[in-house]
PDB file of N, CA and C in Angstrom:
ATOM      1  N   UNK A   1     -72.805 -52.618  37.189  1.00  0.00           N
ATOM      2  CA  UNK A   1     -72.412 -51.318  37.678  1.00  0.00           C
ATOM      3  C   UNK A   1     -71.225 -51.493  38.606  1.00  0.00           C
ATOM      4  N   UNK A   2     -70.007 -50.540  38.973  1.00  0.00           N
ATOM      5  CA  UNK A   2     -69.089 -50.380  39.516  1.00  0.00           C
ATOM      6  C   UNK A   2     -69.513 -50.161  40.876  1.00  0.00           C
ATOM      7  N   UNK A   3     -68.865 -51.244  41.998  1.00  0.00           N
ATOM      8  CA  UNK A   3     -69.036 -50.396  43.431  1.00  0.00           C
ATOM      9  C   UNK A   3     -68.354 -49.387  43.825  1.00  0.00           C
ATOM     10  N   UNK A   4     -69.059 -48.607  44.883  1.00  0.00           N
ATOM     11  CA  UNK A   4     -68.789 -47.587  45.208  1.00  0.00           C
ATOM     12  C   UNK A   4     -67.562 -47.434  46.092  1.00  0.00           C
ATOM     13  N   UNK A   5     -66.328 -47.121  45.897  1.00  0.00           N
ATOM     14  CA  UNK A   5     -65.104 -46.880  47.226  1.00  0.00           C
ATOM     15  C   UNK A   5     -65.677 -46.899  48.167  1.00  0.00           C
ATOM     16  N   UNK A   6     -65.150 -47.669  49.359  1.00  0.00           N
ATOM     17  CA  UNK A   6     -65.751 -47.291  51.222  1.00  0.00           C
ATOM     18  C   UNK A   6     -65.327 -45.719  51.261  1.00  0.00           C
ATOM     19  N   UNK A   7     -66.407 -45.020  51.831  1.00  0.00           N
ATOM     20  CA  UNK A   7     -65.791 -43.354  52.278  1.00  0.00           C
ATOM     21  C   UNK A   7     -66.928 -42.421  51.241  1.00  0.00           C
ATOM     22  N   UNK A   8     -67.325 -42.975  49.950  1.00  0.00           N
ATOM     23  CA  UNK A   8     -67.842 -42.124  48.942  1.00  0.00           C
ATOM     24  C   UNK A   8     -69.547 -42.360  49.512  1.00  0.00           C
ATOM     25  N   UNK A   9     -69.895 -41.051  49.329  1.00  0.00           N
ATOM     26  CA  UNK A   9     -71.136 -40.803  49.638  1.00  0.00           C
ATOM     27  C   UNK A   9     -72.221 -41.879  48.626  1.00  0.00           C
ATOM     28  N   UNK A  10     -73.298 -42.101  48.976  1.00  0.00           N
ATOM     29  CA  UNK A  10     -74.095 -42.669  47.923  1.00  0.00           C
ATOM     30  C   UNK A  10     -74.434 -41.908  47.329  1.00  0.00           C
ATOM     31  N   UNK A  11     -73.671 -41.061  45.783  1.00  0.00           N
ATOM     32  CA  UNK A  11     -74.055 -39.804  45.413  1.00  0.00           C
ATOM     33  C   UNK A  11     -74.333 -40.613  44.202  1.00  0.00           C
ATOM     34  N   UNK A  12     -75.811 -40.751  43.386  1.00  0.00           N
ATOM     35  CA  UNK A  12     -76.202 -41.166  41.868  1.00  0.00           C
ATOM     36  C   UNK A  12     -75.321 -40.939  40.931  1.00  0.00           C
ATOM     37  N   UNK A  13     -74.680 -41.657  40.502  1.00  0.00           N
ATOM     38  CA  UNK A  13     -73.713 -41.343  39.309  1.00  0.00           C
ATOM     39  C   UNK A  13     -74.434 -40.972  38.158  1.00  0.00           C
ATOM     40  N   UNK A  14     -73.677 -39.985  37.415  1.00  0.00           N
ATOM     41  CA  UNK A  14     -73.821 -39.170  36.494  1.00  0.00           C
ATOM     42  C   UNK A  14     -73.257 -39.598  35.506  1.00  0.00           C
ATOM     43  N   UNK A  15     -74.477 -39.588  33.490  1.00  0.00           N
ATOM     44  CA  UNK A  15     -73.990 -40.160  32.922  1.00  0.00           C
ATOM     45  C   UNK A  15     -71.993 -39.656  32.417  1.00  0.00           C
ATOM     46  N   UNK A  16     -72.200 -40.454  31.917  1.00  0.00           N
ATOM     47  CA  UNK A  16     -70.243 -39.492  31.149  1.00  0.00           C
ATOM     48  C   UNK A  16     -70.768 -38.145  30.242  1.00  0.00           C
ATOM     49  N   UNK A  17     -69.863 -37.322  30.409  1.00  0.00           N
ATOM     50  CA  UNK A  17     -70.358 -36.052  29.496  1.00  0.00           C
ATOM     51  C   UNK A  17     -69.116 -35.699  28.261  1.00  0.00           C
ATOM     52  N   UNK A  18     -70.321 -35.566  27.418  1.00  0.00           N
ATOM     53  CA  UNK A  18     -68.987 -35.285  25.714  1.00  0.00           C
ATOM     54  C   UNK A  18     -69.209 -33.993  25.260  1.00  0.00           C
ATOM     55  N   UNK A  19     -67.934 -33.448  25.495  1.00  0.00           N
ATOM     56  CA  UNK A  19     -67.517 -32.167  24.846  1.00  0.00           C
ATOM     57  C   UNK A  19     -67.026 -32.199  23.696  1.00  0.00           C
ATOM     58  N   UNK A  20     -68.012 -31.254  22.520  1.00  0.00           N
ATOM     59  CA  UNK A  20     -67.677 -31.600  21.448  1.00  0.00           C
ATOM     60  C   UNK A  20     -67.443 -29.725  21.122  1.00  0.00           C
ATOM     61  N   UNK A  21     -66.554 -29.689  19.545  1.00  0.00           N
ATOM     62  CA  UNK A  21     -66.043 -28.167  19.210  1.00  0.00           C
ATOM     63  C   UNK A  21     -67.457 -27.284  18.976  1.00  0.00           C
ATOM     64  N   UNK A  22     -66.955 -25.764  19.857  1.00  0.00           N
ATOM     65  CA  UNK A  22     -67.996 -25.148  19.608  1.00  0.00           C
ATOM     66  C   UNK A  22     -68.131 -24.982  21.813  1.00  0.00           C
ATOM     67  N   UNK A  23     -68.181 -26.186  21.952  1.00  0.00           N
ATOM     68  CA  UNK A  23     -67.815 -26.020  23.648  1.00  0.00           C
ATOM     69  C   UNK A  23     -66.795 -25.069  24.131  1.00  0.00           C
ATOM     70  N   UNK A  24     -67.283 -24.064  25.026  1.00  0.00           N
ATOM     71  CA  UNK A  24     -66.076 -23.578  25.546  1.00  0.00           C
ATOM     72  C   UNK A  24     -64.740 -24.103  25.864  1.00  0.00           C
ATOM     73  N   UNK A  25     -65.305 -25.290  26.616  1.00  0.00           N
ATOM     74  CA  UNK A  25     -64.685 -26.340  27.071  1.00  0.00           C
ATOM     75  C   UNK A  25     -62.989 -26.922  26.268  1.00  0.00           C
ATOM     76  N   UNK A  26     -64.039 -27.419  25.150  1.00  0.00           N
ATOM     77  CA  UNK A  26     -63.292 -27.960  24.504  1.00  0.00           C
ATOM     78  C   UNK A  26     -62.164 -27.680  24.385  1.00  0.00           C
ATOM     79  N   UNK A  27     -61.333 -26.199  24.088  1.00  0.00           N
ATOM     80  CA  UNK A  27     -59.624 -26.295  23.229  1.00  0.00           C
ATOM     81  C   UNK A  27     -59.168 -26.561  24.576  1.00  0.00           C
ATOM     82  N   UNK A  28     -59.583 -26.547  25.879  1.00  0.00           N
ATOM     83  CA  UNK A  28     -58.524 -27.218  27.262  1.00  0.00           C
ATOM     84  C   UNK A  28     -58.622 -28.337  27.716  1.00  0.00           C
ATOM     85  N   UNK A  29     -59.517 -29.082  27.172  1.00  0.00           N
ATOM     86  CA  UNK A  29     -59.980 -30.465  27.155  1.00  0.00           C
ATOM     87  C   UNK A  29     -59.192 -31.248  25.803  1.00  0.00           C
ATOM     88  N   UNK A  30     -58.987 -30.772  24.817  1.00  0.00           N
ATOM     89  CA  UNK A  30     -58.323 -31.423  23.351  1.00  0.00           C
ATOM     90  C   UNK A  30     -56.948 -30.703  23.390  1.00  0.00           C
ATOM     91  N   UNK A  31     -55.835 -30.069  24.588  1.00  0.00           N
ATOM     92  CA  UNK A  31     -54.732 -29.964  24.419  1.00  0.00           C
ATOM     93  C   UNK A  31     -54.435 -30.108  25.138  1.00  0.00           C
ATOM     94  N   UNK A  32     -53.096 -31.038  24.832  1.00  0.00           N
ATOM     95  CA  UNK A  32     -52.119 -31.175  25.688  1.00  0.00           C
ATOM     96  C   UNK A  32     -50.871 -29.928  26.360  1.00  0.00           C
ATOM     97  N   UNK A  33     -49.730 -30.634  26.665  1.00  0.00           N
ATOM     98  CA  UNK A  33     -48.253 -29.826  27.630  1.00  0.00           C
ATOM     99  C   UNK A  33     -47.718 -29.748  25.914  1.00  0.00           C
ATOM    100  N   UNK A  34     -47.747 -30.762  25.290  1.00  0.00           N
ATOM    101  CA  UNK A  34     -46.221 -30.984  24.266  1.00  0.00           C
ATOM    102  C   UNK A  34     -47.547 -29.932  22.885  1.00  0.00           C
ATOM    103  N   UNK A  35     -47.013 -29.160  22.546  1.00  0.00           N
ATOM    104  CA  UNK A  35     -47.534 -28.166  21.375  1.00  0.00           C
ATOM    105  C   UNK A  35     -47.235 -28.703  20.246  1.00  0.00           C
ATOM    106  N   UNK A  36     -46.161 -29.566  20.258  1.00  0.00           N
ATOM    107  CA  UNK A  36     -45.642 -30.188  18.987  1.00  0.00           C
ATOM    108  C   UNK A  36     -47.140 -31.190  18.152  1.00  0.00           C
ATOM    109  N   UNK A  37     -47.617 -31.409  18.903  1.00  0.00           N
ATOM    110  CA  UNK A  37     -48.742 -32.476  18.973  1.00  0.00           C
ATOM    111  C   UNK A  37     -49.832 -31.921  19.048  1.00  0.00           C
ATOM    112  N   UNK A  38     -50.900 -31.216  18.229  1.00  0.00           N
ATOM    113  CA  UNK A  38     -52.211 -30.451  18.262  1.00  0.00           C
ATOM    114  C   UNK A  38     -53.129 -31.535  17.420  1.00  0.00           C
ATOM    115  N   UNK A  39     -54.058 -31.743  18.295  1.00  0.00           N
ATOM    116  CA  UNK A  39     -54.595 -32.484  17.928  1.00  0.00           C
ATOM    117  C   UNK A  39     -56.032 -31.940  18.210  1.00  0.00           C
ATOM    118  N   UNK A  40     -57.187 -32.553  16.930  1.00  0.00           N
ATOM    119  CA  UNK A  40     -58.624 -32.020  16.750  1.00  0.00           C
ATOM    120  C   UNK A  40     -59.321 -33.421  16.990  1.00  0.00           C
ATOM    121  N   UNK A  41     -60.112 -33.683  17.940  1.00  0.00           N
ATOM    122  CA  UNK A  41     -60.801 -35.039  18.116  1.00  0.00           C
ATOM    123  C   UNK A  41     -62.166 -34.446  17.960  1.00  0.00           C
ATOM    124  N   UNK A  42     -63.159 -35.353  17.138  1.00  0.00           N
ATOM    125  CA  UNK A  42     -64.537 -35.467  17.609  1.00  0.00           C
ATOM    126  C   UNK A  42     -64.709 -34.730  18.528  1.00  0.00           C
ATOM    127  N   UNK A  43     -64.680 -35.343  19.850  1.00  0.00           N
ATOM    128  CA  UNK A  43     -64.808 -34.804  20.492  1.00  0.00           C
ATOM    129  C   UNK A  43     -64.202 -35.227  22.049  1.00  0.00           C
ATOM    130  N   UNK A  44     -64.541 -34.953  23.335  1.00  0.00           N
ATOM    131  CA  UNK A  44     -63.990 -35.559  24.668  1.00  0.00           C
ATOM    132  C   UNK A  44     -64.967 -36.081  25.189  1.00  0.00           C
ATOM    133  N   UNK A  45     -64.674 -37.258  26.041  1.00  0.00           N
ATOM    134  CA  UNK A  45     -65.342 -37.931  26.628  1.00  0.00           C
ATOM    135  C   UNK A  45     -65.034 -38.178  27.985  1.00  0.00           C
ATOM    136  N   UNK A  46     -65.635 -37.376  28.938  1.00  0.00           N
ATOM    137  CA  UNK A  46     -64.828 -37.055  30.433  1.00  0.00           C
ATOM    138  C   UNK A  46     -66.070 -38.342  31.185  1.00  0.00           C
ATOM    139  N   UNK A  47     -65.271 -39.057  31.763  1.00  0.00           N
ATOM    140  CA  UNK A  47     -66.109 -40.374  32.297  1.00  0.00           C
ATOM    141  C   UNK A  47     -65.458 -40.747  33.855  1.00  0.00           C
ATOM    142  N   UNK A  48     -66.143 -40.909  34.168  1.00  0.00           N
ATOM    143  CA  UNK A  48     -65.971 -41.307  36.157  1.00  0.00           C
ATOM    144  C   UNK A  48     -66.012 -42.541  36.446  1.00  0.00           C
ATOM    145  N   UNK A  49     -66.273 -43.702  35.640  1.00  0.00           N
ATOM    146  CA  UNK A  49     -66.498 -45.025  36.144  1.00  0.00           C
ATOM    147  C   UNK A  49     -65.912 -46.056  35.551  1.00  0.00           C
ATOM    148  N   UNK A  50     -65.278 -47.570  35.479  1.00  0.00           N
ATOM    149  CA  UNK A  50     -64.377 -48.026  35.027  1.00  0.00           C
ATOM    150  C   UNK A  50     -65.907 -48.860  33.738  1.00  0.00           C
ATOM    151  N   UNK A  51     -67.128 -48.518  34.272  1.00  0.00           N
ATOM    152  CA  UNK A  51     -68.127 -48.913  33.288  1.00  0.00           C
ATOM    153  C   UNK A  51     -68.225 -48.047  31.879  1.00  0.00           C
ATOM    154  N   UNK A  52     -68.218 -46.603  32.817  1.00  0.00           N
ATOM    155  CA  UNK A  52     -68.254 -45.547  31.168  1.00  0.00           C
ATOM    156  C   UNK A  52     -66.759 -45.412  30.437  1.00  0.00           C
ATOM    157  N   UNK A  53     -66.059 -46.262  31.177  1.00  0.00           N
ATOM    158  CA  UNK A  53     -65.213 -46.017  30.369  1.00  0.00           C
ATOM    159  C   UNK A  53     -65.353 -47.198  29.249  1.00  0.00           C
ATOM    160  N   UNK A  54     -65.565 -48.443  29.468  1.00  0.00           N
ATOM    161  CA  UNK A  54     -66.025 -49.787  28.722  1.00  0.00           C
ATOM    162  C   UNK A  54     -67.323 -49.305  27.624  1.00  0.00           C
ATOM    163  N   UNK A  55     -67.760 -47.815  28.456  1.00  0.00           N
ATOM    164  CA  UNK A  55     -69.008 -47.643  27.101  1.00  0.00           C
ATOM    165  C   UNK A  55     -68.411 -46.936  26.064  1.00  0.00           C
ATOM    166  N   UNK A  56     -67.977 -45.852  26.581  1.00  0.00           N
ATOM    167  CA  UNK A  56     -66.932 -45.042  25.885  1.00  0.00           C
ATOM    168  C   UNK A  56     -66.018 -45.737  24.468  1.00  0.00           C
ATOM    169  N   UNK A  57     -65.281 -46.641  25.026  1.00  0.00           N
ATOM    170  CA  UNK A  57     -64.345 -47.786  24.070  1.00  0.00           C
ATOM    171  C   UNK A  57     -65.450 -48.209  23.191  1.00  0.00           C
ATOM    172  N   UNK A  58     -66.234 -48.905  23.557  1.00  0.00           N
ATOM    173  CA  UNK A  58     -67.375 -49.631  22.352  1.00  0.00           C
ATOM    174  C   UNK A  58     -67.721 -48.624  21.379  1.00  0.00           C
ATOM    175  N   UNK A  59     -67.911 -47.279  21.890  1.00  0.00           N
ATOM    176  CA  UNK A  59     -68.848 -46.708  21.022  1.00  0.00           C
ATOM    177  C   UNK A  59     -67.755 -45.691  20.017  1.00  0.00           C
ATOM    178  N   UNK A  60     -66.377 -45.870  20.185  1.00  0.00           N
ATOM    179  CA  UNK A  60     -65.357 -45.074  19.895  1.00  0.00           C
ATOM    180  C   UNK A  60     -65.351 -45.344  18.222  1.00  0.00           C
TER     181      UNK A  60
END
């Protein structure tokens, strides 16, 4: 597990959360600034830790 920054509360980390279509979420989460470039992913994978991000990659 990742340590915590000095200053950050001992707040339980939360798993990563995936927004997939059908989410409100989603079309401001799957677009970018450049319009030229629209792109439809699976889905998003919004992650807080340099661990979920290592889970994230594996499971991609």
């Amino acid at each position: 597990m990742s340590k915590v920054p000095a200053g950050v509360s001992d707040v339980p980390a939360l798993p990563s959360t995936t927004i997939r279509p059908g989410d409100r979420r989603y079309p401001a989460m799957s677009r970018g600034f450049n319009q030229r470039w629209i792109a439809e992913p699976e889905y998003v994978r919004l992650v807080r830790t340099p661990d979920e991000v290592a889970a994230a990659l594996t499971t991609a």
